[in-house]
C-alpha atoms as a PDB file:
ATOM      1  CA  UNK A   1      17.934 -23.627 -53.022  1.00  0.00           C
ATOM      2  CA  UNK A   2      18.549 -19.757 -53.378  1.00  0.00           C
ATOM      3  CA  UNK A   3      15.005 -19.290 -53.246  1.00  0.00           C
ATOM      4  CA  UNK A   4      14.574 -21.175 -49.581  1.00  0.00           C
ATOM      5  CA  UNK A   5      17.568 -19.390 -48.518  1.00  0.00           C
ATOM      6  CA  UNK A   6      16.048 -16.001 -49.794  1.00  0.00           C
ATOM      7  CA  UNK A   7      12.548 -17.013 -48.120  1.00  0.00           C
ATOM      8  CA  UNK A   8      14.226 -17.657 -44.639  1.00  0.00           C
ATOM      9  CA  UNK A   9      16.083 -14.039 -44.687  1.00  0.00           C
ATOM     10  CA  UNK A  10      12.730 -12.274 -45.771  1.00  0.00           C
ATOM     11  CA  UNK A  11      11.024 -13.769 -42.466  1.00  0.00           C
ATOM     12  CA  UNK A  12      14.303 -13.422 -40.651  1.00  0.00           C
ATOM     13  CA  UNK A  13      14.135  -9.697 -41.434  1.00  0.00           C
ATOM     14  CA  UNK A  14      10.335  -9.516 -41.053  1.00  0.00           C
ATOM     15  CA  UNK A  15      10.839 -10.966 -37.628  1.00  0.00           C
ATOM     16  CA  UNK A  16      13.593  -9.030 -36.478  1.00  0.00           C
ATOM     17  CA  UNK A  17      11.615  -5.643 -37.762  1.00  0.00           C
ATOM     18  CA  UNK A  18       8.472  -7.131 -35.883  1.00  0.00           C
ATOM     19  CA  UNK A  19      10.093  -7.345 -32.552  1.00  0.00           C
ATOM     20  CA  UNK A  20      12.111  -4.245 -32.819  1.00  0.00           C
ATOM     21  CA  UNK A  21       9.485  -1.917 -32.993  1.00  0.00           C
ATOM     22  CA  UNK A  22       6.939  -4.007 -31.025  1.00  0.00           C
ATOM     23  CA  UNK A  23       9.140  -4.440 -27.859  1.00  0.00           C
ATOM     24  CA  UNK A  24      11.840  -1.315 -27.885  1.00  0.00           C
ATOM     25  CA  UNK A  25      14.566  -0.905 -25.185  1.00  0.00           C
ATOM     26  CA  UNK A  26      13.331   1.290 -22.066  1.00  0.00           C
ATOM     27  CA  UNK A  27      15.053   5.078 -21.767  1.00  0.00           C
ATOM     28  CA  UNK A  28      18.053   5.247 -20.194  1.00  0.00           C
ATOM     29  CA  UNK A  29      17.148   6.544 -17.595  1.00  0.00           C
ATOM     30  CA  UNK A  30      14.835   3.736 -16.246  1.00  0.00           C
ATOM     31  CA  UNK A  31      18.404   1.739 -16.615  1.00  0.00           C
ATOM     32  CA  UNK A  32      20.109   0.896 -13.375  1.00  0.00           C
ATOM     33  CA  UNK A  33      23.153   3.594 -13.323  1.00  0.00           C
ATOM     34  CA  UNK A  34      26.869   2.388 -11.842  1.00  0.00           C
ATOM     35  CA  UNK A  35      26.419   1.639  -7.929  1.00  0.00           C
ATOM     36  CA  UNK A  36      22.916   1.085  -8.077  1.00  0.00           C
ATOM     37  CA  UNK A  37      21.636  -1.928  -5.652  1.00  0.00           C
ATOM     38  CA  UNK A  38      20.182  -4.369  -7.884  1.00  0.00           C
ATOM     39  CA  UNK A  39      19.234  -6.924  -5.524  1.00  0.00           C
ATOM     40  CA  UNK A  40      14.881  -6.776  -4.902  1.00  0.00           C
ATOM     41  CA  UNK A  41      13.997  -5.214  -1.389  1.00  0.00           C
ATOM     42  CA  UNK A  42      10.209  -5.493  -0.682  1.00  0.00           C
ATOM     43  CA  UNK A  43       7.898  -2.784  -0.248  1.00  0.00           C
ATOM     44  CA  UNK A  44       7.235  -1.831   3.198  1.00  0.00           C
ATOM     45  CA  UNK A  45       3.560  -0.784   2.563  1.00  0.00           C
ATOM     46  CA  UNK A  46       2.929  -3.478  -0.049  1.00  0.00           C
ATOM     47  CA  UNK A  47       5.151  -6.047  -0.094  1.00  0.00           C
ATOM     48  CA  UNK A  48       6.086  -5.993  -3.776  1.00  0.00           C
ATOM     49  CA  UNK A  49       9.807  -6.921  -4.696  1.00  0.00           C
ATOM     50  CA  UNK A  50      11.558  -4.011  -6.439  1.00  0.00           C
ATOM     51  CA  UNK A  51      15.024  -2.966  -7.043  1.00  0.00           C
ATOM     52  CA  UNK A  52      16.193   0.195  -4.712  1.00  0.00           C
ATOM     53  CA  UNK A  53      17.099   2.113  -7.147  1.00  0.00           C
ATOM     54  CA  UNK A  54      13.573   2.234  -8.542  1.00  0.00           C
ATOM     55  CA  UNK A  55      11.917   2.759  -5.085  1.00  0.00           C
ATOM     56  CA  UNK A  56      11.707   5.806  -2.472  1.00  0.00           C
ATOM     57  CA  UNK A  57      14.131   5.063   0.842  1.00  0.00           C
ATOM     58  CA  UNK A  58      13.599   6.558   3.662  1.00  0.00           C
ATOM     59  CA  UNK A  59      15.119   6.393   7.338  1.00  0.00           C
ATOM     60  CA  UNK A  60      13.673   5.271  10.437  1.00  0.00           C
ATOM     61  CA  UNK A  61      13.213   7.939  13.120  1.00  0.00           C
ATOM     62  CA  UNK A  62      15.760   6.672  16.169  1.00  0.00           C
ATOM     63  CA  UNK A  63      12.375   7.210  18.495  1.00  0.00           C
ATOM     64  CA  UNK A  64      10.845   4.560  16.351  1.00  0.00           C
ATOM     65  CA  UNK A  65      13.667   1.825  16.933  1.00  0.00           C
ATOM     66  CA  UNK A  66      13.691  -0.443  19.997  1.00  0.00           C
ATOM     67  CA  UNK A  67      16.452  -0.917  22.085  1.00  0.00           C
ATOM     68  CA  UNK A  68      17.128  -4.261  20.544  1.00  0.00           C
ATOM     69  CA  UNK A  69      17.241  -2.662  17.046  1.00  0.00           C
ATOM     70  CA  UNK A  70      19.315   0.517  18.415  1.00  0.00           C
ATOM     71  CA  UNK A  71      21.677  -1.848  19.647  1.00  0.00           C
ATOM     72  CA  UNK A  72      21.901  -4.043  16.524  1.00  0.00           C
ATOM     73  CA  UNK A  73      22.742  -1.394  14.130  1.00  0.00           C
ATOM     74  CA  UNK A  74      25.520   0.411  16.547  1.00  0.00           C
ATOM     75  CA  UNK A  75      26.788  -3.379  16.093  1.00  0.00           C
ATOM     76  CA  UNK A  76      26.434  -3.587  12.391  1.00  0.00           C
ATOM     77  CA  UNK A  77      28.011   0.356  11.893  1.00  0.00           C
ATOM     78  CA  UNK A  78      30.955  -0.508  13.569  1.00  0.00           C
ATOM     79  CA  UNK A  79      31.216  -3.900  11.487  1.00  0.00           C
ATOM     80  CA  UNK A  80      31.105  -1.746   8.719  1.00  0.00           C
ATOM     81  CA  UNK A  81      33.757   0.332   9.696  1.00  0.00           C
ATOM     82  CA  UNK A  82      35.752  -2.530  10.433  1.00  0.00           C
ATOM     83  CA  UNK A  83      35.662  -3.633   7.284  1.00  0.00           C
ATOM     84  CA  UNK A  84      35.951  -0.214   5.341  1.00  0.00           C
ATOM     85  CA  UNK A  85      39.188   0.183   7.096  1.00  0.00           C
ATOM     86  CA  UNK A  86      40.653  -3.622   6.417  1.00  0.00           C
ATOM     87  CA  UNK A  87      39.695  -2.170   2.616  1.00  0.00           C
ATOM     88  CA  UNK A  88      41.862   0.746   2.769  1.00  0.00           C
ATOM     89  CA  UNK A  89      44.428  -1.079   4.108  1.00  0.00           C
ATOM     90  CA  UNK A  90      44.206  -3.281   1.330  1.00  0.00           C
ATOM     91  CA  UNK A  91      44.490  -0.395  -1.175  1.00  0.00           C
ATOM     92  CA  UNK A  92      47.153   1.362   0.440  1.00  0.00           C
ATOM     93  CA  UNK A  93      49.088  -2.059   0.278  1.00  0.00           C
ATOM     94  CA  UNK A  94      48.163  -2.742  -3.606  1.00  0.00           C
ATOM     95  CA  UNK A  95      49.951   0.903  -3.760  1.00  0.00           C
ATOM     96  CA  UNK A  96      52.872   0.153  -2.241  1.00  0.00           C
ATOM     97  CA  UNK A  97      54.820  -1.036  -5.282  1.00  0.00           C
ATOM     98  CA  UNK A  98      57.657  -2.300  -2.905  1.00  0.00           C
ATOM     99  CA  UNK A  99      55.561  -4.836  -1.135  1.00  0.00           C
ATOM    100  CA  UNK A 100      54.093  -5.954  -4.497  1.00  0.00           C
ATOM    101  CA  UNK A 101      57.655  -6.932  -5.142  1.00  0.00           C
ATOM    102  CA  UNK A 102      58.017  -9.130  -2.288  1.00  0.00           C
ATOM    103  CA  UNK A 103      54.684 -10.893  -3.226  1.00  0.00           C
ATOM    104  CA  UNK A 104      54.363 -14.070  -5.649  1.00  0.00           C
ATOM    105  CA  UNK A 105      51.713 -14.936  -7.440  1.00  0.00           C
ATOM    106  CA  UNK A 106      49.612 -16.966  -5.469  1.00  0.00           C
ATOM    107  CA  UNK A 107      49.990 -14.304  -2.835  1.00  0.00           C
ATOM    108  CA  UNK A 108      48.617 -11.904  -4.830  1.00  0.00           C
ATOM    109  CA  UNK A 109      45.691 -13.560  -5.760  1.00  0.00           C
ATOM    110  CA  UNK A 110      44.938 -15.361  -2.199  1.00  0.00           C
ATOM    111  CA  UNK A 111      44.838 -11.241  -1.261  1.00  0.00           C
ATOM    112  CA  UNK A 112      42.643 -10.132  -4.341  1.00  0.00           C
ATOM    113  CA  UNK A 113      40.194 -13.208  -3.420  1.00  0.00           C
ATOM    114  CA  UNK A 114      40.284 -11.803   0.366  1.00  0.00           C
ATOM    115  CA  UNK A 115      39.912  -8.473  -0.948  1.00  0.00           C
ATOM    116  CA  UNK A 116      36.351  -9.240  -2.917  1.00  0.00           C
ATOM    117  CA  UNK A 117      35.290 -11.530   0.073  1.00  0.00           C
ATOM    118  CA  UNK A 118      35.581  -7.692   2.133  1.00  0.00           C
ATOM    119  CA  UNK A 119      33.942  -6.165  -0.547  1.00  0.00           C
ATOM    120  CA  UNK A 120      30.957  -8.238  -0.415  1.00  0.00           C
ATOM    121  CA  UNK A 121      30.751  -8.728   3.132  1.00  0.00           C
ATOM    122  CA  UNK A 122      30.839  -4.774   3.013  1.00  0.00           C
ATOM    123  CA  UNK A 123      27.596  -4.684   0.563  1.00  0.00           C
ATOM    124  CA  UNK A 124      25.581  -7.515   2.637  1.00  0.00           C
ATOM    125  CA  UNK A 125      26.468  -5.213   5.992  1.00  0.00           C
ATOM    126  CA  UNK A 126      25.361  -1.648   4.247  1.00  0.00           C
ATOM    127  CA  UNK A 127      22.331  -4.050   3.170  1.00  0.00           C
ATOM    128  CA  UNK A 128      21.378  -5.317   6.265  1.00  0.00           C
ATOM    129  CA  UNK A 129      21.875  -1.881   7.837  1.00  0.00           C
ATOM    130  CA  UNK A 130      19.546  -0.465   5.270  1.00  0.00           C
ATOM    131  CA  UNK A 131      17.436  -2.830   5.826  1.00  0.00           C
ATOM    132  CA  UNK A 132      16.895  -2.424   9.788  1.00  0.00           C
ATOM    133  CA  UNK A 133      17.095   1.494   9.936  1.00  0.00           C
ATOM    134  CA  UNK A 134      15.422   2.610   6.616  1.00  0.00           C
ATOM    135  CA  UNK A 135      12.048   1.718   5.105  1.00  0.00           C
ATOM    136  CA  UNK A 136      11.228   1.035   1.431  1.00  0.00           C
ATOM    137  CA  UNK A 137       8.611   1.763  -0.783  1.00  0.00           C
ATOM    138  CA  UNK A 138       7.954   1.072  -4.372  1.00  0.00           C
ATOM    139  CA  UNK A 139       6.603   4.588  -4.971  1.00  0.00           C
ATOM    140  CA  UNK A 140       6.258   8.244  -3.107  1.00  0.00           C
ATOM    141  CA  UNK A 141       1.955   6.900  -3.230  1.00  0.00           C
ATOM    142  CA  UNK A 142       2.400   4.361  -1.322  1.00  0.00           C
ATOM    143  CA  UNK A 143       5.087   6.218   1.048  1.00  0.00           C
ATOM    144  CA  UNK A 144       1.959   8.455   1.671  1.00  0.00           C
ATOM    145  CA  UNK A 145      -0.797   5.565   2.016  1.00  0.00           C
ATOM    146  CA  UNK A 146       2.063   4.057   4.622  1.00  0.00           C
ATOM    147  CA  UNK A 147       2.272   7.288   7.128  1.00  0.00           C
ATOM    148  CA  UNK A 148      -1.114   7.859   6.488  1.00  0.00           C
ATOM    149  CA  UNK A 149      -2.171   4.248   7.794  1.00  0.00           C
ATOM    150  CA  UNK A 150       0.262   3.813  10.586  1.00  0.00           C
ATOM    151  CA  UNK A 151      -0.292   3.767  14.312  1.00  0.00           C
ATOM    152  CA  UNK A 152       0.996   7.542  16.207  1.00  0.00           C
END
């Protein structure tokens, strides 16, 4: 019995030594960093999925933008601002020790849940926004290859 038990540790370790040094962790700095987007945008020159915070963003002239598109993201900037300020009106109120008081328990979390529904409807805004006035491109080569190949 001990020697089973001893045989299974020895390949355990083995195993665990194997895949250590055959697949190490990435540098840190290839590591998403606090408020980097996550979610895959696709390449505007390629079309490959990557996470923005590994690709090259760059805005859209306002020449370059129809009316139609001019007119969307005047609509979705002042969404946005909407909703920033119903966030810092949130915030000041979470401050206001007072008016926590006054609150019970289910009020306080019906706000909290309200106050992560603004939050996210905040990030899919700035996304869309992004989206319509910037484009995106897995690397600075293909950012190149992109300007060199379009239409003046």
């Amino acid at each position: 019995m001990f020697a089973f038990v001893f045989t299974l540790i020895v390949i355990w370790l083995a195993m665990w030594a194997f895949f250590k040094f055959m697949y190490p962790k990435p540098p840190k700095e290839f590591m998403p960093k606090k408020g980097d987007v996550t979610t895959p945008r696709d390449c505007d020159s390629c079309g490959y999925p990557l996470a923005e915070y590994r690709g090259v963003t760059e805005a859209i002239p306002q020449a370059q933008l129809t009316e139609a598109d001019q007119a969307q993201v005047a609509e979705l900037t002042t969404e946005v601002e909407a909703i920033r300020q119903q966030i810092l009106a949130y915030e000041a109120s979470v401050n206001d020790k007072a008016h926590q008081k006054g609150l019970t328990r289910q009020q306080k979390k019906q706000a909290s849940t309200q106050y992560e529904q603004l939050q996210k409807q905040l990030f899919e805004k700035n996304q869309q926004l992004k989206k319509m006035s910037s484009w995106f491109f897995c690397n600075y080569d293909h950012q190149a290859d992109f300007h060199a190949n379009r239409p003046k």
